[in-house]
N, C-alpha and C. Protein backbone atom coordinates (compact mmCIF):
# COMPACT_ATOMS: atom_id res chain seq x y z
N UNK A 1 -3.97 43.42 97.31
CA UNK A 1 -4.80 44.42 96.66
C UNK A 1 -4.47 44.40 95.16
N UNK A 2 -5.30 43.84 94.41
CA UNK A 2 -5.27 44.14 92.93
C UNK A 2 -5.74 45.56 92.18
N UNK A 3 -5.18 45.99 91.40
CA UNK A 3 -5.18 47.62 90.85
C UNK A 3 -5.62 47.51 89.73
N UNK A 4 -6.14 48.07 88.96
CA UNK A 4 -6.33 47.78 87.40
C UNK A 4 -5.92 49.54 87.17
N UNK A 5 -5.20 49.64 86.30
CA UNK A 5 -4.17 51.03 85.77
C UNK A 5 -4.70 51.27 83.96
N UNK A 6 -5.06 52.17 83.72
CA UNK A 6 -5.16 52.42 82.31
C UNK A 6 -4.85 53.69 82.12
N UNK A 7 -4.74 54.08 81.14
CA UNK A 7 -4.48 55.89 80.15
C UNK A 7 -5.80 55.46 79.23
N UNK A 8 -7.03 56.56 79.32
CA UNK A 8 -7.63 56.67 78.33
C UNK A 8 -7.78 56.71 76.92
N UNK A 9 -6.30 56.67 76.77
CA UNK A 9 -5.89 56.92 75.23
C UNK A 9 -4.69 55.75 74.68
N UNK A 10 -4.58 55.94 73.43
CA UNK A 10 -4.08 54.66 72.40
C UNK A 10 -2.77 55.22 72.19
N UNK A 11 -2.53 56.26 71.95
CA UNK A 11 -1.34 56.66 71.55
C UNK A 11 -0.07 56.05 72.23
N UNK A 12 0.47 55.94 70.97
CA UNK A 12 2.31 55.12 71.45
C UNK A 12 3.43 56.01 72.78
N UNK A 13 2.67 57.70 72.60
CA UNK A 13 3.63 58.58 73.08
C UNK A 13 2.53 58.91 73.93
N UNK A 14 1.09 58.82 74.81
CA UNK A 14 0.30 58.92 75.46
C UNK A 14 1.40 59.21 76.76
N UNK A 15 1.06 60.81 76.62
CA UNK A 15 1.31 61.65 78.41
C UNK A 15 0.59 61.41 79.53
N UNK A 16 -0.85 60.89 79.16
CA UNK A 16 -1.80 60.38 80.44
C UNK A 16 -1.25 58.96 81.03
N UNK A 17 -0.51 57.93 80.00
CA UNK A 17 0.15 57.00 80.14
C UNK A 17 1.44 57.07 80.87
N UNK A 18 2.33 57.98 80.83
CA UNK A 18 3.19 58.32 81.51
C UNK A 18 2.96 58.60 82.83
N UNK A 19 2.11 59.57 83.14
CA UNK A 19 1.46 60.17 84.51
C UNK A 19 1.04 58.22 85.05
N UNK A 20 0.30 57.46 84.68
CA UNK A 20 -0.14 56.79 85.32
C UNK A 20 1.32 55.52 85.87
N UNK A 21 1.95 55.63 84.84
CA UNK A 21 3.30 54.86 85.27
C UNK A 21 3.84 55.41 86.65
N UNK A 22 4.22 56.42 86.82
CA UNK A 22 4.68 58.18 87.48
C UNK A 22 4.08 57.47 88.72
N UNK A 23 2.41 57.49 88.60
CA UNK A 23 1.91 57.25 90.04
C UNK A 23 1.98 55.66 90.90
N UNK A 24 2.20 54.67 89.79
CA UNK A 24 2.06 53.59 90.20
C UNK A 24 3.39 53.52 90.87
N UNK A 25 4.46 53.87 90.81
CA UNK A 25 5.53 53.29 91.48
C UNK A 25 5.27 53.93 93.21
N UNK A 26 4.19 54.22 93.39
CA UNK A 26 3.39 54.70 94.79
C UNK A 26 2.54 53.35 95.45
N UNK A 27 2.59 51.96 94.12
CA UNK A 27 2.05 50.83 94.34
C UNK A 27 2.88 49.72 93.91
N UNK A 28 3.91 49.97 94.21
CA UNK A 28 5.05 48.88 94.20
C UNK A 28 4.34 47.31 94.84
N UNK A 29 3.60 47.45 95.87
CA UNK A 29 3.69 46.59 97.19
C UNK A 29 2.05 45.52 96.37
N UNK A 30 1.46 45.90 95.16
CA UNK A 30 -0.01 46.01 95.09
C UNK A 30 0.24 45.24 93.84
N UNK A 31 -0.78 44.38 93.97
CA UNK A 31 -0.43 43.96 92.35
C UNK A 31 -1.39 44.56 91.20
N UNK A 32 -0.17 44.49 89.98
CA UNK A 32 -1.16 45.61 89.00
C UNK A 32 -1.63 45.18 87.92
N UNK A 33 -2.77 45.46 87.10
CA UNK A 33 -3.03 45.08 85.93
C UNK A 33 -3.08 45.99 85.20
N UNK A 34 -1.82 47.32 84.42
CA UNK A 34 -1.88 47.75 83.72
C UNK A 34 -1.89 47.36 82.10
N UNK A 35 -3.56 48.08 81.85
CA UNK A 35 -4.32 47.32 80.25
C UNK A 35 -3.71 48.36 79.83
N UNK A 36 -3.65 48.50 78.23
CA UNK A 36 -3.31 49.45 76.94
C UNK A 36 -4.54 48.98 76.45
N UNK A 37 -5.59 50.43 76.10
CA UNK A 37 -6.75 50.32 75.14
C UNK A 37 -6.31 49.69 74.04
N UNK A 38 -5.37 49.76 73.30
CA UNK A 38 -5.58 49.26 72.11
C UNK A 38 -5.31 47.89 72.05
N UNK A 39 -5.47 47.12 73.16
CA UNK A 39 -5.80 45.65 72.99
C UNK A 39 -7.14 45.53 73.78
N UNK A 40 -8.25 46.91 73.18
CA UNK A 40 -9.75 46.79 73.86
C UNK A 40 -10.40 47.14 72.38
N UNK A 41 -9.72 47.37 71.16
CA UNK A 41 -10.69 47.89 69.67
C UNK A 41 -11.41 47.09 69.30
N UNK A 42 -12.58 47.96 69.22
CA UNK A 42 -13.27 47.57 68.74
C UNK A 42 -13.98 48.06 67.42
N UNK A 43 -15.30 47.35 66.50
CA UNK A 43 -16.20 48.52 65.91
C UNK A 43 -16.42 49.71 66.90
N UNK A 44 -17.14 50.58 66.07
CA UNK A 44 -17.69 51.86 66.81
C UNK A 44 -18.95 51.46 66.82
N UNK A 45 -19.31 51.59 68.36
CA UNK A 45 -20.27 51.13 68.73
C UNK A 45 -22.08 51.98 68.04
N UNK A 46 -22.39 50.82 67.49
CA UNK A 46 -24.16 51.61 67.09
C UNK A 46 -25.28 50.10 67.60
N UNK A 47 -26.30 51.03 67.63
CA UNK A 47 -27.49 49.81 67.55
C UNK A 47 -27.77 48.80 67.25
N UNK A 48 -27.33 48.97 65.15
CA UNK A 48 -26.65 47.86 64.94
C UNK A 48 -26.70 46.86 64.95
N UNK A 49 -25.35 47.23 65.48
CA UNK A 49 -24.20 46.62 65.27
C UNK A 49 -24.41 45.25 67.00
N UNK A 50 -25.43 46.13 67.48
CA UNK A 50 -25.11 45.72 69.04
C UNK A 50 -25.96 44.81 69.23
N UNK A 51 -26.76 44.72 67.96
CA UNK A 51 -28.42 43.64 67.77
C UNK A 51 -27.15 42.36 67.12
N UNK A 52 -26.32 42.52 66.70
CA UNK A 52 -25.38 41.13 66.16
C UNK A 52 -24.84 40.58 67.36
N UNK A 53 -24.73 41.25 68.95
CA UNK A 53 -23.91 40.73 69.69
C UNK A 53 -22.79 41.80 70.13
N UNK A 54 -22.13 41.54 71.49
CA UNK A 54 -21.44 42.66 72.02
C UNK A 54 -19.41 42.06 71.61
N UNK A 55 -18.73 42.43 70.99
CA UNK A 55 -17.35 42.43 70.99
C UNK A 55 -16.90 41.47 72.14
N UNK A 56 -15.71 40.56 72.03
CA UNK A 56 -15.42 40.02 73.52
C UNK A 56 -14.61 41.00 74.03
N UNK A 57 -14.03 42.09 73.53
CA UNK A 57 -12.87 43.13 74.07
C UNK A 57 -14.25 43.60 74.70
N UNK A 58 -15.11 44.26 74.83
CA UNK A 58 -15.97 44.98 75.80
C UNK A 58 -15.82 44.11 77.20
N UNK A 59 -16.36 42.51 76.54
CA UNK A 59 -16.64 41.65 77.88
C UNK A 59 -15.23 41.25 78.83
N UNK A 60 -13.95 41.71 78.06
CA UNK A 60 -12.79 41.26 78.77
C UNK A 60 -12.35 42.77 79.72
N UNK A 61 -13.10 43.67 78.88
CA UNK A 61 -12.90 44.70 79.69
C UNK A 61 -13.54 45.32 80.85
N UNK A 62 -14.86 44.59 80.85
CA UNK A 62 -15.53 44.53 82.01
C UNK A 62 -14.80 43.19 83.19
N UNK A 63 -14.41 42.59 82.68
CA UNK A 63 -14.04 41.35 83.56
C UNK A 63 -12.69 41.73 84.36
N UNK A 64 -11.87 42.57 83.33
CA UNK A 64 -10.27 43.37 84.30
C UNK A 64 -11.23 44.25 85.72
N UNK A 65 -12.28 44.97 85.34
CA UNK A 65 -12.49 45.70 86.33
C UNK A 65 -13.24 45.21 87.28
N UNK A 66 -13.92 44.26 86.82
CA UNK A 66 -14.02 42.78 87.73
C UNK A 66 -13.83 42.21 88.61
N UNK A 67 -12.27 41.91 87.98
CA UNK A 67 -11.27 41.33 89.02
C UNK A 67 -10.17 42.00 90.02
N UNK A 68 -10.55 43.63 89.58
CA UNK A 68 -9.35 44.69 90.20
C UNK A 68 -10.22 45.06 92.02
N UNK A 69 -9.37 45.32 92.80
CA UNK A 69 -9.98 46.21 93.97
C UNK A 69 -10.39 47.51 93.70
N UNK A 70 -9.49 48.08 92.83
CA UNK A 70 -9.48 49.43 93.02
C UNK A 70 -9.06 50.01 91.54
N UNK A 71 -9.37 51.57 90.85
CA UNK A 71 -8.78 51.50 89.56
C UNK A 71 -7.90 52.92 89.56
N UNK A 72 -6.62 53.23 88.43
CA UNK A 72 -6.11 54.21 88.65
C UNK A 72 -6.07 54.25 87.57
N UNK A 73 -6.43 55.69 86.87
CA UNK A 73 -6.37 55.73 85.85
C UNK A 73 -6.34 57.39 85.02
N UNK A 74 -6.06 57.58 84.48
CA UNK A 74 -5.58 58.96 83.85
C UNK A 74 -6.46 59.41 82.65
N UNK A 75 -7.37 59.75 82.37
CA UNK A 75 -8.04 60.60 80.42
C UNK A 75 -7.62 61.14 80.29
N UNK A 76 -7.22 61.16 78.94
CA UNK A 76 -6.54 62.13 78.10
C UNK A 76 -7.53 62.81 77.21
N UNK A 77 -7.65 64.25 77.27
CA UNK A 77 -7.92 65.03 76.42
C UNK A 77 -8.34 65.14 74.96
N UNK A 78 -9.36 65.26 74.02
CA UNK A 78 -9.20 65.41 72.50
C UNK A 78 -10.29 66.35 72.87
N UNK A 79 -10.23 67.31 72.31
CA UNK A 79 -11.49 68.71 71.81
C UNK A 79 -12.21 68.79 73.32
N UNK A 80 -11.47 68.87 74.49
CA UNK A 80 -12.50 68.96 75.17
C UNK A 80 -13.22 68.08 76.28
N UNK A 81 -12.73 66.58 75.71
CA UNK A 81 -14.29 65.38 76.08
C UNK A 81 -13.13 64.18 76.07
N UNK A 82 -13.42 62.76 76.28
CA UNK A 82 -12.83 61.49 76.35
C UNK A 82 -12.24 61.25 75.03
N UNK A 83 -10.92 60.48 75.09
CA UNK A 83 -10.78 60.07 73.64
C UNK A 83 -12.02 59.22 73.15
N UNK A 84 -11.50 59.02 71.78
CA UNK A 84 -12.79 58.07 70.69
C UNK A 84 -12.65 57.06 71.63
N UNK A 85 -11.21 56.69 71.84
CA UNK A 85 -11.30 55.14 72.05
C UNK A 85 -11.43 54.65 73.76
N UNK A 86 -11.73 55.13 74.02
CA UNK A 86 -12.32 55.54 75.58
C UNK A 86 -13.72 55.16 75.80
N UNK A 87 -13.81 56.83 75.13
CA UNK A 87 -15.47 56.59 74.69
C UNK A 87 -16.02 55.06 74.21
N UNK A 88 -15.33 54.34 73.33
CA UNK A 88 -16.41 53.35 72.78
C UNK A 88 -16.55 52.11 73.31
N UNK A 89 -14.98 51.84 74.11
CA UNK A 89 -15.05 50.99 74.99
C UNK A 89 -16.11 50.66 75.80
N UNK A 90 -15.90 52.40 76.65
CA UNK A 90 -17.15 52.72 77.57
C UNK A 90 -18.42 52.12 77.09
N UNK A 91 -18.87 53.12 75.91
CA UNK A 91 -20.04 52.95 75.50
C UNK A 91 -20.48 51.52 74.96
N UNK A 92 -19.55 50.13 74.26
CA UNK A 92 -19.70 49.19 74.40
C UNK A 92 -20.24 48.33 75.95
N UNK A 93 -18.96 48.93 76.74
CA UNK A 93 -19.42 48.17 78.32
C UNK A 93 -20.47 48.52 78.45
N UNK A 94 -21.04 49.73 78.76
CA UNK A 94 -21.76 50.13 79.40
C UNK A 94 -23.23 49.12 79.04
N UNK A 95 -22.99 49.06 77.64
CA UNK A 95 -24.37 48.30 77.44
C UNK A 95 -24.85 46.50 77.93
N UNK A 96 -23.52 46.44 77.93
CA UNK A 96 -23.44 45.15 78.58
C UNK A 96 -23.87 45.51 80.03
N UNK A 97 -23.45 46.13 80.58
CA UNK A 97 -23.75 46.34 82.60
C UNK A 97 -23.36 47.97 82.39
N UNK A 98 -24.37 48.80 82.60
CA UNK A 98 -24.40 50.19 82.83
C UNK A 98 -23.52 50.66 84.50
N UNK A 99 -23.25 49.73 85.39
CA UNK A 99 -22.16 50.45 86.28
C UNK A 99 -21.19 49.45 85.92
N UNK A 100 -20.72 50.31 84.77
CA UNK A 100 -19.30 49.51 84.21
C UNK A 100 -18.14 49.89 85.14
N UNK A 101 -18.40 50.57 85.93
CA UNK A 101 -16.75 50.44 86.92
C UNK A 101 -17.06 49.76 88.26
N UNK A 102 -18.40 49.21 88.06
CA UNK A 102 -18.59 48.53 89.49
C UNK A 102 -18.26 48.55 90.88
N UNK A 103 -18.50 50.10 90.70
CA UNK A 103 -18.49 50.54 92.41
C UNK A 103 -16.80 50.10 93.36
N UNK A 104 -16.09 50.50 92.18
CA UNK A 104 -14.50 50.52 92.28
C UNK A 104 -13.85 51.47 93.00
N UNK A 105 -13.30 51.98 93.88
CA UNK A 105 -12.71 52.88 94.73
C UNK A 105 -12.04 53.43 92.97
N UNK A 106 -11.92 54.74 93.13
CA UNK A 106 -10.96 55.20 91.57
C UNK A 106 -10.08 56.64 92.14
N UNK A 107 -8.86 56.15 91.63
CA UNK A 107 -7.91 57.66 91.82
C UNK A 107 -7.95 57.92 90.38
N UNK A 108 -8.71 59.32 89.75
CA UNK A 108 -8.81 59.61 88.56
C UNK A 108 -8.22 60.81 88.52
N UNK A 109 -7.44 60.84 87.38
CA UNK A 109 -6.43 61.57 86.71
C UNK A 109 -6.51 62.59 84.89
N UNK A 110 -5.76 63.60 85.51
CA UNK A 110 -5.42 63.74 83.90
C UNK A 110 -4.57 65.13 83.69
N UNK A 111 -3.77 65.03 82.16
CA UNK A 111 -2.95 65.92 82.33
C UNK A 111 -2.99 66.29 80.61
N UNK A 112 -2.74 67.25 80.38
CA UNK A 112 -2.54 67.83 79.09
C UNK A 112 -0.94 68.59 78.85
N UNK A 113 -1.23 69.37 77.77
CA UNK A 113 0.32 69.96 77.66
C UNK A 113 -0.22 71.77 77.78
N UNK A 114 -1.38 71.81 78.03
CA UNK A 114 -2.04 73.25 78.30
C UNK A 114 -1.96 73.85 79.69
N UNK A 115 -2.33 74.71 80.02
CA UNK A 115 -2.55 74.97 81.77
C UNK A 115 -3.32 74.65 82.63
N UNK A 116 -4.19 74.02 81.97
CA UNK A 116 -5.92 73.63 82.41
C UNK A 116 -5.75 72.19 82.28
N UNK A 117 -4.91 71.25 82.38
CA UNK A 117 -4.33 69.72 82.75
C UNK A 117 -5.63 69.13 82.60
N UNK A 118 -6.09 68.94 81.60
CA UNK A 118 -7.36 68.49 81.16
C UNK A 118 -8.24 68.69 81.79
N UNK A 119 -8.54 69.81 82.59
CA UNK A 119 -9.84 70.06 83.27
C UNK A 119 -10.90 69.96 82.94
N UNK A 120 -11.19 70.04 81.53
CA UNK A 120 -12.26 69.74 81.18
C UNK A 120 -13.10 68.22 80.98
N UNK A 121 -11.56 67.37 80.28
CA UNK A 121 -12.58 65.81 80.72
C UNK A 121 -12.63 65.44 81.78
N UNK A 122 -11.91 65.94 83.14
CA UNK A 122 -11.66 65.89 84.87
C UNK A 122 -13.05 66.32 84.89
N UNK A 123 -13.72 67.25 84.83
CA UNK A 123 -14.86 68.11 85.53
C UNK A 123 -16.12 66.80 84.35
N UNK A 124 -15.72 66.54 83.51
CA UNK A 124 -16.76 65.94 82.92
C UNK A 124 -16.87 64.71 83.24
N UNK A 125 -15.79 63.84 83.65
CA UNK A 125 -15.84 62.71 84.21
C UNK A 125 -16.36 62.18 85.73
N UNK A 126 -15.81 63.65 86.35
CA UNK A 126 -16.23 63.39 88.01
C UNK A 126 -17.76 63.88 87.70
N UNK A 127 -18.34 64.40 86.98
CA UNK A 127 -19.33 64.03 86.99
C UNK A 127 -20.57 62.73 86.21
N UNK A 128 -19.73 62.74 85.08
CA UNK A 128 -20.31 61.63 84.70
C UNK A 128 -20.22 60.05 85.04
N UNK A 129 -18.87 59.94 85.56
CA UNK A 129 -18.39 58.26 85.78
C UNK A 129 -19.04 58.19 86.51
N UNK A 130 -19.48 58.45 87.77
CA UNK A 130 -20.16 58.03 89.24
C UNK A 130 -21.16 57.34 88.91
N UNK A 131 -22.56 57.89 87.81
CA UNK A 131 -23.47 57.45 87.30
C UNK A 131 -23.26 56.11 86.91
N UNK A 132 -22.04 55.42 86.45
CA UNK A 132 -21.40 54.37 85.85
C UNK A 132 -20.86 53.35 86.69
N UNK A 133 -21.20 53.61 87.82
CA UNK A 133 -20.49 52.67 89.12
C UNK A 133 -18.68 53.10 89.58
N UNK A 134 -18.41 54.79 89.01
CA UNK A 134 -17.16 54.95 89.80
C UNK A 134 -17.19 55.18 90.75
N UNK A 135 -16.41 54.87 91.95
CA UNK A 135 -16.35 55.43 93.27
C UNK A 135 -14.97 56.64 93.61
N UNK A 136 -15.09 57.43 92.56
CA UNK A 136 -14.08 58.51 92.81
C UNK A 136 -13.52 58.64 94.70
N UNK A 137 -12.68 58.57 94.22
CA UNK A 137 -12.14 58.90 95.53
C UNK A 137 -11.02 60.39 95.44
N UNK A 138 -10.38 60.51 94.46
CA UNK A 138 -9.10 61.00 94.74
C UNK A 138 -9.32 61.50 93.34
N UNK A 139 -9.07 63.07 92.92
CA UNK A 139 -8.23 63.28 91.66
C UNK A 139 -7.51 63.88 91.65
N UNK A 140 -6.59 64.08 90.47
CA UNK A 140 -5.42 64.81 89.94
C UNK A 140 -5.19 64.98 88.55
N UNK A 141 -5.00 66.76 88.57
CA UNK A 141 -5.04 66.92 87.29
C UNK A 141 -3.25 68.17 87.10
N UNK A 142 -2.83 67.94 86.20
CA UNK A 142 -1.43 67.65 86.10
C UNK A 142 -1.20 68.67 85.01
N UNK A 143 -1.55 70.47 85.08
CA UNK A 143 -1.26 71.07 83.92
C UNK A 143 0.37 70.73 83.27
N UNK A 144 0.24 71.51 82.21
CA UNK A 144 1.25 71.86 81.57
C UNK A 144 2.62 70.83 81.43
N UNK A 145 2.34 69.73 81.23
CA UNK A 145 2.65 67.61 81.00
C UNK A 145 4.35 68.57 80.71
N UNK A 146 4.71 69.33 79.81
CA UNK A 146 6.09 68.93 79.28
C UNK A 146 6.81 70.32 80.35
N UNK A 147 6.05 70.64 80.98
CA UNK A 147 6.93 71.90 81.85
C UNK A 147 6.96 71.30 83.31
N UNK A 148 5.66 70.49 83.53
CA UNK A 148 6.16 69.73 84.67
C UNK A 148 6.28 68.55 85.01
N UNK A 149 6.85 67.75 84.14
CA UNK A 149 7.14 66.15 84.10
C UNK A 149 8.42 66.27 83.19
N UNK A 150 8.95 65.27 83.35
CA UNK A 150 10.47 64.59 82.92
C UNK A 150 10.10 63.25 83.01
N UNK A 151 10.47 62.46 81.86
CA UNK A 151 10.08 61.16 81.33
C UNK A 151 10.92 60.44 82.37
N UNK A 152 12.19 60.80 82.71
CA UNK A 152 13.12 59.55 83.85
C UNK A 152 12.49 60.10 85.31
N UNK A 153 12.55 61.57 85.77
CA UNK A 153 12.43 61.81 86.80
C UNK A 153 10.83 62.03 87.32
N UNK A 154 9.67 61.81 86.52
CA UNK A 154 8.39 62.14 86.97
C UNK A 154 8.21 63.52 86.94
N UNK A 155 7.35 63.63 87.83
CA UNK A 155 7.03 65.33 88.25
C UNK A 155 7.34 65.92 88.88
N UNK A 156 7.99 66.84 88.16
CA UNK A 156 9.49 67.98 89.03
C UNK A 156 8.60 69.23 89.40
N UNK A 157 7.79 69.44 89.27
CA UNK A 157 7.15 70.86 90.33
C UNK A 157 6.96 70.17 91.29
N UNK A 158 7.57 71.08 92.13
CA UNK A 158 7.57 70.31 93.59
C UNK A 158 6.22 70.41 94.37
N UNK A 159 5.14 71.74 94.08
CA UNK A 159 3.97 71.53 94.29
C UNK A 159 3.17 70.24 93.71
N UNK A 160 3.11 70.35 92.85
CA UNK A 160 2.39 69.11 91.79
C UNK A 160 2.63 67.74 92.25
N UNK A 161 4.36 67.79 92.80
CA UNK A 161 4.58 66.06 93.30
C UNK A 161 4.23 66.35 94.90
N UNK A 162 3.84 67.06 95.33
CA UNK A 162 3.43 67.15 97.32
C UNK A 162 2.37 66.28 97.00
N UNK A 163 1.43 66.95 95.79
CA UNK A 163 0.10 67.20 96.00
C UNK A 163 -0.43 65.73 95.27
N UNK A 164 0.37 64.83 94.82
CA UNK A 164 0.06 63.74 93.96
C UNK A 164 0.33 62.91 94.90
N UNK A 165 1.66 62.82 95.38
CA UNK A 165 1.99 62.42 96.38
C UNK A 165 1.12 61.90 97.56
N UNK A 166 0.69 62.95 98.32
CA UNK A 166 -0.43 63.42 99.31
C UNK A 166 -1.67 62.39 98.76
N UNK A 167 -2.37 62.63 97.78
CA UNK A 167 -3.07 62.10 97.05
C UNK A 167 -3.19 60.78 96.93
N UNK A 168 -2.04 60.09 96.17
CA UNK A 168 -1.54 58.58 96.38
C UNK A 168 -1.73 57.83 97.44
N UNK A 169 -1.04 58.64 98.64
CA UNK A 169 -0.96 57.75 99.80
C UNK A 169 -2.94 57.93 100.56
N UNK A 170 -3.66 59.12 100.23
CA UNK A 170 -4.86 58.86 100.97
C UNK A 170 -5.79 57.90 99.98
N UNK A 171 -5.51 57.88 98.36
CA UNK A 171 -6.07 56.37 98.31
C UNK A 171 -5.87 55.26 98.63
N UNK A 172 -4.45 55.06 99.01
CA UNK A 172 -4.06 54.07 99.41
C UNK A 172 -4.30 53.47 100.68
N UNK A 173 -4.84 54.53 101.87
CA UNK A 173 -5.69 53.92 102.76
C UNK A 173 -6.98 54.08 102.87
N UNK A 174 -7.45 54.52 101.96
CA UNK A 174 -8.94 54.50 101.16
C UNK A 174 -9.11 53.25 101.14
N UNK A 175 -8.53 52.46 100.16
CA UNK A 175 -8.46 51.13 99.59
C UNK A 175 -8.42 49.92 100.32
N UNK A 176 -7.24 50.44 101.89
CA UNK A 176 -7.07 48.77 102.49
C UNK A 176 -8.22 48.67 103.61
């Protein structure tokens, strides 16, 4: 079973990046292709720009999800909505093949440092990705990142790790 693993976001200190490390050691047995967006930058995607031809980072980024079974992956939060660099990826792929996740089994994620663990790009994504070829299966959303996570030990609320936990293992026979 091949995995493809990302954090929606670029940042060096990315908490959605952490969470997704956190869950993968639940896929020891699986092989993984954890990408870092920022070897996906591109221009910001316009009309354009898109009449010159599409970026090969769009087309390599359609090709990881391509080649994955299944995807796990975490958004991170800015004002609300997807990071920029999320977004443009997306919005690059998409124009290339509009079900840019190609009907991928997905355990989707996300966590903030607020109480509301990014609920808002969670509620905006489970509804919008599907349109895009996600096959949500599973989410988790992870309030309050620095009260309940520890960088060596993962996630120390013991509710939060049942429930991720729990989670993990029913994608995992989702998947085989």
């Amino acid at each position: 079973m091949k995995i493809l693993a990302f954090a929606g976001s670029t940042s060096s200190t990315s908490i959605n990046r952490e969470l997704v490390k956190f869950v993968l050691k639940d896929f020891r047995e699986e092989e993984i292709n954890f990408i870092d967006l920022n070897d996906f930058s591109m221009p910001v995607f316009s009309v354009d720009l898109e009449k010159k031809g599409f970026p090969d980072e769009a087309h390599r980024f359609l090709q990881a999800i391509g080649t994955c079974d299944a995807i796990i992956c975490s958004l991170t939060k800015h004002n609300r909505s997807y990071s920029a660099a999320f977004k443009n990826i997306f919005d690059w792929a998409s124009r290339i093949d509009v079900k840019v996740f190609q009907n991928k089994p997905m355990l989707l994620m996300s966590t903030s440092p607020g109480g509301y663990g990014g609920g808002n790009v969670m509620n905006t994504a489970k509804t919008f990705l599907p349109q895009f070829g996600a096959d949500i299966r599973q989410t988790f959303s992870l309030p309050k990142f620095y009260e309940n996570f520890d960088m060596e030990n993962g996630i120390i609320n013991p509710d939060m790790l049942k429930e991720i936990k729990e989670k993990a293992q029913a994608f995992k026979k989702e998947i085989q």
